[in-house]
Protein backbone atom coordinates (compact mmCIF):
# COMPACT_ATOMS: atom_id res chain seq x y z
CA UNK A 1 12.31 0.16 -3.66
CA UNK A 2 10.43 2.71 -4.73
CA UNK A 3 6.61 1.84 -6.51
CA UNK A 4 4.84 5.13 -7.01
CA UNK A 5 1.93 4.61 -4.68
CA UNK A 6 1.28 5.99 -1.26
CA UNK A 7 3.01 3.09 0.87
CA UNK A 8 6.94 3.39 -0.47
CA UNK A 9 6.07 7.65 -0.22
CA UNK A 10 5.31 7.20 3.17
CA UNK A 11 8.69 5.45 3.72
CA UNK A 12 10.91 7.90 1.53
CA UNK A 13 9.43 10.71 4.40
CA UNK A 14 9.98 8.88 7.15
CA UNK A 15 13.60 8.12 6.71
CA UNK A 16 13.97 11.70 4.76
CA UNK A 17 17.06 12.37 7.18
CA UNK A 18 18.96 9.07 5.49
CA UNK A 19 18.23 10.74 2.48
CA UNK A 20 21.85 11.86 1.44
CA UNK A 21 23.46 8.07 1.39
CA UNK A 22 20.43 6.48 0.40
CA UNK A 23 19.33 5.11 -3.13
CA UNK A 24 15.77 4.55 -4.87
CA UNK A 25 15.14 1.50 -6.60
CA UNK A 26 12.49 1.26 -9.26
CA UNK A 27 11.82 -1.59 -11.61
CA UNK A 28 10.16 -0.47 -14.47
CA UNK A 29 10.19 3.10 -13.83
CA UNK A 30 7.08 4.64 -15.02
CA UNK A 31 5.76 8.57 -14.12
CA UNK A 32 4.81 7.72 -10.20
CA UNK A 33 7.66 6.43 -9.03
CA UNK A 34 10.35 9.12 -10.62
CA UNK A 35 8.53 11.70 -9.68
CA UNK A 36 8.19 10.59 -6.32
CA UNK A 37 11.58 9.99 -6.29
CA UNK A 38 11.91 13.78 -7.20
CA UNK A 39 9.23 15.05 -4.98
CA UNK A 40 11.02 13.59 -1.75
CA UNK A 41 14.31 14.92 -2.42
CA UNK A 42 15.79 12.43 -4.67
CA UNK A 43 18.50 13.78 -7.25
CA UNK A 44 17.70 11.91 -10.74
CA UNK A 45 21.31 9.94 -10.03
CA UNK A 46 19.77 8.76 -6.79
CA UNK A 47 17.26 7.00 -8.76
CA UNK A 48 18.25 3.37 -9.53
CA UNK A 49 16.34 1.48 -12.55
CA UNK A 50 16.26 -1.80 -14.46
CA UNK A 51 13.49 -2.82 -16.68
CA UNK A 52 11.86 -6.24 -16.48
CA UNK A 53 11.05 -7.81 -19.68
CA UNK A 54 9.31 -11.15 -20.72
CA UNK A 55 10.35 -13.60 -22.62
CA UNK A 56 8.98 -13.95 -26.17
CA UNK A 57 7.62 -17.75 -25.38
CA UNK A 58 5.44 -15.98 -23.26
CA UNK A 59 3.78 -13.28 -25.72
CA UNK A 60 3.39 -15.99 -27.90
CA UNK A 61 1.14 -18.35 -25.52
CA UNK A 62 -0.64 -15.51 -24.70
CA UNK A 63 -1.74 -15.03 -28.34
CA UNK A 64 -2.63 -18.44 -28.45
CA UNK A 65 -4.89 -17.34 -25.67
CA UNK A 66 -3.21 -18.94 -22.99
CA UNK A 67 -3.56 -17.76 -19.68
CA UNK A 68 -1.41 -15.70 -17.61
CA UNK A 69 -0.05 -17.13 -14.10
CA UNK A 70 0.56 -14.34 -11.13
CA UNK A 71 3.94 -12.61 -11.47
CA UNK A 72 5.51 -12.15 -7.72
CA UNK A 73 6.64 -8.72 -8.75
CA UNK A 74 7.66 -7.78 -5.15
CA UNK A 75 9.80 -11.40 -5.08
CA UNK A 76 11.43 -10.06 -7.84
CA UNK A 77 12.31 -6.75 -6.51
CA UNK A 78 13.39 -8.92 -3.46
CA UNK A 79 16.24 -10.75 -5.01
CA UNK A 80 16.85 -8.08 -7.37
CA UNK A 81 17.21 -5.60 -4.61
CA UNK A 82 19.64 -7.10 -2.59
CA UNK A 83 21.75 -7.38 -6.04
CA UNK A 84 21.75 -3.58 -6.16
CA UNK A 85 22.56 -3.13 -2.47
CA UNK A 86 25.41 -5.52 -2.61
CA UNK A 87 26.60 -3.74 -5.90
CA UNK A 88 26.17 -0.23 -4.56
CA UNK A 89 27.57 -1.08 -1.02
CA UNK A 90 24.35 -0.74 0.78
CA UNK A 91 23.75 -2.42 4.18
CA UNK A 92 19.59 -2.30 3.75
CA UNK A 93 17.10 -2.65 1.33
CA UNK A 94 13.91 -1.43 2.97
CA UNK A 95 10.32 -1.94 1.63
CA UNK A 96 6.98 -0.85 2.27
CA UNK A 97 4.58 -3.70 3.12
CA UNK A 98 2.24 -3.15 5.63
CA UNK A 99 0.81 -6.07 8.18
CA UNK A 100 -2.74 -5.86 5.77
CA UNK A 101 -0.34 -7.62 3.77
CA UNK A 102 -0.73 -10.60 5.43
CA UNK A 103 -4.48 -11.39 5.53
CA UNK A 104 -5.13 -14.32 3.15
CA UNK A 105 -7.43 -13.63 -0.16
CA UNK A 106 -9.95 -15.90 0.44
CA UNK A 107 -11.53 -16.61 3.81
CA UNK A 108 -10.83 -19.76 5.48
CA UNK A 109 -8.01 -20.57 3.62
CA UNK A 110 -4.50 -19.51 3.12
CA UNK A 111 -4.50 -18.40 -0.14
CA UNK A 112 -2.93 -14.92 -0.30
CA UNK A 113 -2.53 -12.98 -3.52
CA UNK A 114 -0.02 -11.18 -1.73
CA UNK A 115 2.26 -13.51 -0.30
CA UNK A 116 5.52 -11.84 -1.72
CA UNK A 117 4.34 -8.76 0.56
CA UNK A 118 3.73 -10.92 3.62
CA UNK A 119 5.38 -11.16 6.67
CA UNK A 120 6.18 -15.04 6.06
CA UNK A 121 8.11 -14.31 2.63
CA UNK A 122 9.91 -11.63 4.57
CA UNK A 123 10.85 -14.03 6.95
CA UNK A 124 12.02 -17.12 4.37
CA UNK A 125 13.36 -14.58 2.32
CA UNK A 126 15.95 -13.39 5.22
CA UNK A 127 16.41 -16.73 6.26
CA UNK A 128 17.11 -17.57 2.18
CA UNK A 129 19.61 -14.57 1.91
CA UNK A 130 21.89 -15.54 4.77
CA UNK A 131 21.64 -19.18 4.25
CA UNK A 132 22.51 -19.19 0.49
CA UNK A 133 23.54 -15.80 -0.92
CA UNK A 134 25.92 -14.79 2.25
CA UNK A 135 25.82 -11.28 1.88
CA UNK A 136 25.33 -8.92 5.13
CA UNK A 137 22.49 -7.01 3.35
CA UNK A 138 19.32 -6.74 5.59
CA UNK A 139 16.04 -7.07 3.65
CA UNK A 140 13.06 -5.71 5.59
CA UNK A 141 9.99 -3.97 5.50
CA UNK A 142 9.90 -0.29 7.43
CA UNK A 143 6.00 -0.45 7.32
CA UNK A 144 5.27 -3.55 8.63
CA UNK A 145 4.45 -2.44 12.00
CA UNK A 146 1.41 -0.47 10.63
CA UNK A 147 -1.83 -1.15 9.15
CA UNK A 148 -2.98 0.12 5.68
CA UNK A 149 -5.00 2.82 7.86
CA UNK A 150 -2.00 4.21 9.65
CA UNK A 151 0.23 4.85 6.24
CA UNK A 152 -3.53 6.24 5.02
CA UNK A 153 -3.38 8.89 7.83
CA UNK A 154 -0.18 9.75 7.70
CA UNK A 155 -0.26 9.83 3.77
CA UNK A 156 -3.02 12.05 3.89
CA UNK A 157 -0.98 15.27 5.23
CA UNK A 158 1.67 14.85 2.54
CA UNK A 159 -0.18 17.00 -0.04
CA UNK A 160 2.65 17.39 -2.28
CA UNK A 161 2.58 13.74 -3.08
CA UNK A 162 -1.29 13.46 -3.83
CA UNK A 163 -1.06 14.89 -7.60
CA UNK A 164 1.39 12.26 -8.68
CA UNK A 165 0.57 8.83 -6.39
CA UNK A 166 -0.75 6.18 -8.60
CA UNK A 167 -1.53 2.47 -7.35
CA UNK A 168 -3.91 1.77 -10.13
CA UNK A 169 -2.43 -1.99 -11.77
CA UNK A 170 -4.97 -1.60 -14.67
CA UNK A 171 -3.10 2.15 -15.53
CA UNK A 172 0.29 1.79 -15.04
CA UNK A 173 1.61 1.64 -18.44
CA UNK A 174 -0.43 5.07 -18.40
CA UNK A 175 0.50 6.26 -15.42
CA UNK A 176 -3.02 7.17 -14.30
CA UNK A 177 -5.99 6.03 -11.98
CA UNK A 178 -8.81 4.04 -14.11
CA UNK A 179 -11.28 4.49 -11.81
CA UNK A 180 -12.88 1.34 -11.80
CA UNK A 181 -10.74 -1.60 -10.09
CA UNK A 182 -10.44 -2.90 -6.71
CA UNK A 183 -7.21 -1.02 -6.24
CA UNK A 184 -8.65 2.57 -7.13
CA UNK A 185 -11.77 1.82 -4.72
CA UNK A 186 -10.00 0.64 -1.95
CA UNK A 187 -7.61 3.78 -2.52
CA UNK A 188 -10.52 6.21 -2.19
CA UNK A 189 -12.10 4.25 1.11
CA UNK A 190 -9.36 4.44 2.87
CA UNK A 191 -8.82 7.90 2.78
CA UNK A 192 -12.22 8.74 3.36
CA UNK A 193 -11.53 9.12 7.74
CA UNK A 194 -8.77 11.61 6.14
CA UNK A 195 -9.61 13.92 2.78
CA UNK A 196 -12.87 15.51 1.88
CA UNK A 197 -14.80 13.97 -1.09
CA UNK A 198 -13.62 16.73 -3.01
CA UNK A 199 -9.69 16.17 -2.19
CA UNK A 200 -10.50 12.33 -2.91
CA UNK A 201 -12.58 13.53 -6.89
CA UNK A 202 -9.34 15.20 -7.28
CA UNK A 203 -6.85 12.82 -7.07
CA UNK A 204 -8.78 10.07 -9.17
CA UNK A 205 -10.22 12.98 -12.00
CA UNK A 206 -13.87 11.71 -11.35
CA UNK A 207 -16.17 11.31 -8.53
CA UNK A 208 -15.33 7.51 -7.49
CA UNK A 209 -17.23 7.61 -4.57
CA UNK A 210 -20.82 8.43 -6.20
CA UNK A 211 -20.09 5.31 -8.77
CA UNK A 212 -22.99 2.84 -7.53
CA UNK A 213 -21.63 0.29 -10.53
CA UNK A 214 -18.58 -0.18 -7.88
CA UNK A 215 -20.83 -1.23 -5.24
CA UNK A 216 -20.10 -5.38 -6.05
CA UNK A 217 -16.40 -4.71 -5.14
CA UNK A 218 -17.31 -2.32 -2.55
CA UNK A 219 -18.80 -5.40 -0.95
CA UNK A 220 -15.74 -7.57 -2.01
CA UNK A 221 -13.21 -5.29 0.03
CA UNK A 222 -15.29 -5.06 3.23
CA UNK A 223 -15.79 -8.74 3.79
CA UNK A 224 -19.62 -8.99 2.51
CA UNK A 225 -18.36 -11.81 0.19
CA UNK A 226 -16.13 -15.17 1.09
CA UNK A 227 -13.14 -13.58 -1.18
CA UNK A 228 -11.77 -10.30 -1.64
CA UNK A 229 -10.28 -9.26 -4.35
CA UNK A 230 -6.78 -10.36 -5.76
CA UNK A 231 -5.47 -7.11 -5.61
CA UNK A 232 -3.06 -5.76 -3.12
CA UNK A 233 -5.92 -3.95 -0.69
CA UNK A 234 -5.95 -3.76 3.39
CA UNK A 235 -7.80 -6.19 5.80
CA UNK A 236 -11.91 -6.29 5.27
CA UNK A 237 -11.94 -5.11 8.78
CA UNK A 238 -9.76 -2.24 8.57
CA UNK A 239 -11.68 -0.85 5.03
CA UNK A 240 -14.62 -1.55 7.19
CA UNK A 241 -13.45 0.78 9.92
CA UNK A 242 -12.20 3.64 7.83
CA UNK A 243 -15.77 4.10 5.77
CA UNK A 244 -16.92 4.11 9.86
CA UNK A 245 -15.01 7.00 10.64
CA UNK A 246 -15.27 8.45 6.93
CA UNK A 247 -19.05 8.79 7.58
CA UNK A 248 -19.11 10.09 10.85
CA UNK A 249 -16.68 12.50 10.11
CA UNK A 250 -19.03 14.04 7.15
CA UNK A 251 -21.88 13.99 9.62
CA UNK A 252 -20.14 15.70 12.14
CA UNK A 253 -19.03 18.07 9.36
CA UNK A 254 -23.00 18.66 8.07
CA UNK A 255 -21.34 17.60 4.47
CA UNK A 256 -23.58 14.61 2.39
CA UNK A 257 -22.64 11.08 2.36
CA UNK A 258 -21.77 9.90 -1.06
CA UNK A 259 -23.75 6.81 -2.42
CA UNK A 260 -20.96 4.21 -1.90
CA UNK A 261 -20.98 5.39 2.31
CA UNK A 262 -24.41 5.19 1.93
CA UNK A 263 -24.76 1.98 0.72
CA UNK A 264 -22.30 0.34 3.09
CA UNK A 265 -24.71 1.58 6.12
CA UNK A 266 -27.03 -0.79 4.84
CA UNK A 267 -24.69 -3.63 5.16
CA UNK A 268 -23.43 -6.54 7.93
CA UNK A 269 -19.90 -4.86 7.63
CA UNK A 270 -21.18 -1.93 8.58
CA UNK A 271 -23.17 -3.10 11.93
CA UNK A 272 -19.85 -5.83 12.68
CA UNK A 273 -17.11 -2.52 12.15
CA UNK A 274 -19.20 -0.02 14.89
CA UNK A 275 -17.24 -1.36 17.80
CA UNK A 276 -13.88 1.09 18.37
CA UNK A 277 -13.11 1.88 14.61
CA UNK A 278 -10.43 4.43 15.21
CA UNK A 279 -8.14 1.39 17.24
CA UNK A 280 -5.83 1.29 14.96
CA UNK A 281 -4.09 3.97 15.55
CA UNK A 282 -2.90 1.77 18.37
CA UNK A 283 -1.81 -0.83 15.96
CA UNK A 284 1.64 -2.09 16.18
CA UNK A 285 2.52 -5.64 14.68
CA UNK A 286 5.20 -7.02 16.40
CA UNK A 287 6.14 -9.34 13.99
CA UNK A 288 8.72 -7.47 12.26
CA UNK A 289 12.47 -7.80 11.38
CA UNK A 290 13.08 -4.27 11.96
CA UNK A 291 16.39 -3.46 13.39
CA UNK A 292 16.52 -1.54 16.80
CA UNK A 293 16.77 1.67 15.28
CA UNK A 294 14.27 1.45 12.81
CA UNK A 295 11.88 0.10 15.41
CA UNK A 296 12.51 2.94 17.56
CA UNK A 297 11.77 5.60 14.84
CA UNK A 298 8.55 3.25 13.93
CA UNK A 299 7.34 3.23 17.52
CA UNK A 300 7.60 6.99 18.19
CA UNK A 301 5.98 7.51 14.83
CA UNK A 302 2.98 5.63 15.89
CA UNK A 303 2.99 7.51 19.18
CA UNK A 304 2.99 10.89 17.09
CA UNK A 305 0.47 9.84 14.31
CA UNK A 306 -2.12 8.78 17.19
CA UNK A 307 -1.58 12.01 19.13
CA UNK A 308 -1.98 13.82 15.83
CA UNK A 309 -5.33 12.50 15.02
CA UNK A 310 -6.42 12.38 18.81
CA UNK A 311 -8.82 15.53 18.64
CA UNK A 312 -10.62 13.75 15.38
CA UNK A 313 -11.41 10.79 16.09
């Protein structure tokens, strides 16, 4: 499955070599996700789409002014997915959630906005697939090893792909970056160990990072409040780390801080993240359902992206 953001990118490169018998799946294709389709390699008859629709009932409630309930998109492209592999002969279908996934959405609790992407749907939904469907098709997620700060680093030298990347929910059906959500913010943090401010203005069209009115979900995404926000973001401590390194790396460069680094110096977050920030380029979750070859590739991929980043942080 193929989204359009940096995550499913990062896992179109890293299997680049499976390239020639491989398919990409896109629900709802929209400009991101063809075009990184295109970008890696992909020939347009590569590129598998459906469209998801909603039922009328449900465009009527909502002008009534009823509200709407979550949609487990990735659930969908779960079952969906393993339709397309058993119809195009396809032994895996191979996502791109990360471990961040997992982290629940409101502290204390287990309430996760993102349970579709979590490690415990990827396990029931394995468990559902051989129990009740009976097909040999192996649903798993390549990225689940790594943190949302891994795929960051490693996104960040695949330069090609940072024109057309878009993660932004509230621009999809434009296929551009608002600017102003949790998604777009967390974006631009997490990069910040990785691009100059200038590479980060660039790929958003306006200079996110200055935007003090982003400062309440600035403080949302690094754990300064009991929830984060329901968006699909990393861990509050792994945001936390990244501004860490994103600010010492623009001392250590002479270049300014811009006013959302600066403000998160003056938080809790800030003080709680000083401890070893760079550790997770040692990350590995071991809760995966990779099998042995993937994990192989996965753990010598770790071993280069750390080795790669060694002399910067």
């Amino acid at each position: 499955p193929v989204g359009g953001g940096k995550d499913s990118i990062v896992t179109l490169t890293l299997l680049s070599d499976m390239r020639q018998d491989s398919y990409c799946y896109v629900m709802n294709s929209r400009g991101a996700t063809d075009d990184s389709a295109l970008t890696a390699g992909y020939r347009p008859d590569q590129i598998l789409g459906i469209r998801r629709t909603l039922d009328q009932n449900m465009l009527d409630l909502n002008r009534q002014g009823y509200l709407n309930g979550h949609t487990p998109f990735s659930a969908l492209v779960a079952f969906s997915g393993v339709l397309m592999a058993v119809l195009y002969g396809k032994e895996y279908v191979v996502l791109s959630n990360e471990s961040s996934a997992n982290e629940s959405t409101v502290q204390g609790s287990s309430v996760n906005h993102q349970y579709s992407k979590s490690f415990q749907f990827e396990e029931d939904f394995d468990r559902y697939v051989k129990a009740y469907i009976g097909c040999p098709v192996r649903y798993f997620s390549l990225l689940r090893p790594w943190s949302e700060f891994q795929i960051a680093a490693y996104f960040s030298g695949l330069k090609q792909f940072h024109p057309i990347f878009r993660s932004c929910n509230a621009g999809s059906k434009t296929n551009s970056w608002c600017g102003k959500c949790a998604k777009c913010l967390f974006v631009a943090l997490i990069l910040t160990p990785f691009l100059d401010d200038s590479a980060i203005t660039e790929i958003f069209g306006r200079e996110i990072l200055e935007d003090e009115s982003l400062v309440p979900i600035l403080r949302e995404l690094c754990g300064e409040t009991p929830e984060k926000p329901f968006e699909c973001v990393g861990s509050r401590e792994e945001i936390s780390a990244t501004m860490v390194l994103g600010i010492a790396r623009r001392k250590q460069n002479g270049q300014p801080l811009p006013a959302l680094l600066r403000y998160f110096m003056t938080t809790q977050a800030f003080e709680a993240a000083q401890q070893s920030p760079a550790r997770y380029f040692d990350y590995y979750q071991q809760e995966n359902l990779l099998p042995e070859a993937f994990a192989q590739r996965m753990q010598a991929e770790t071993k280069a992206l750390k080795e790669r980043f060694a002399r910067d942080f």
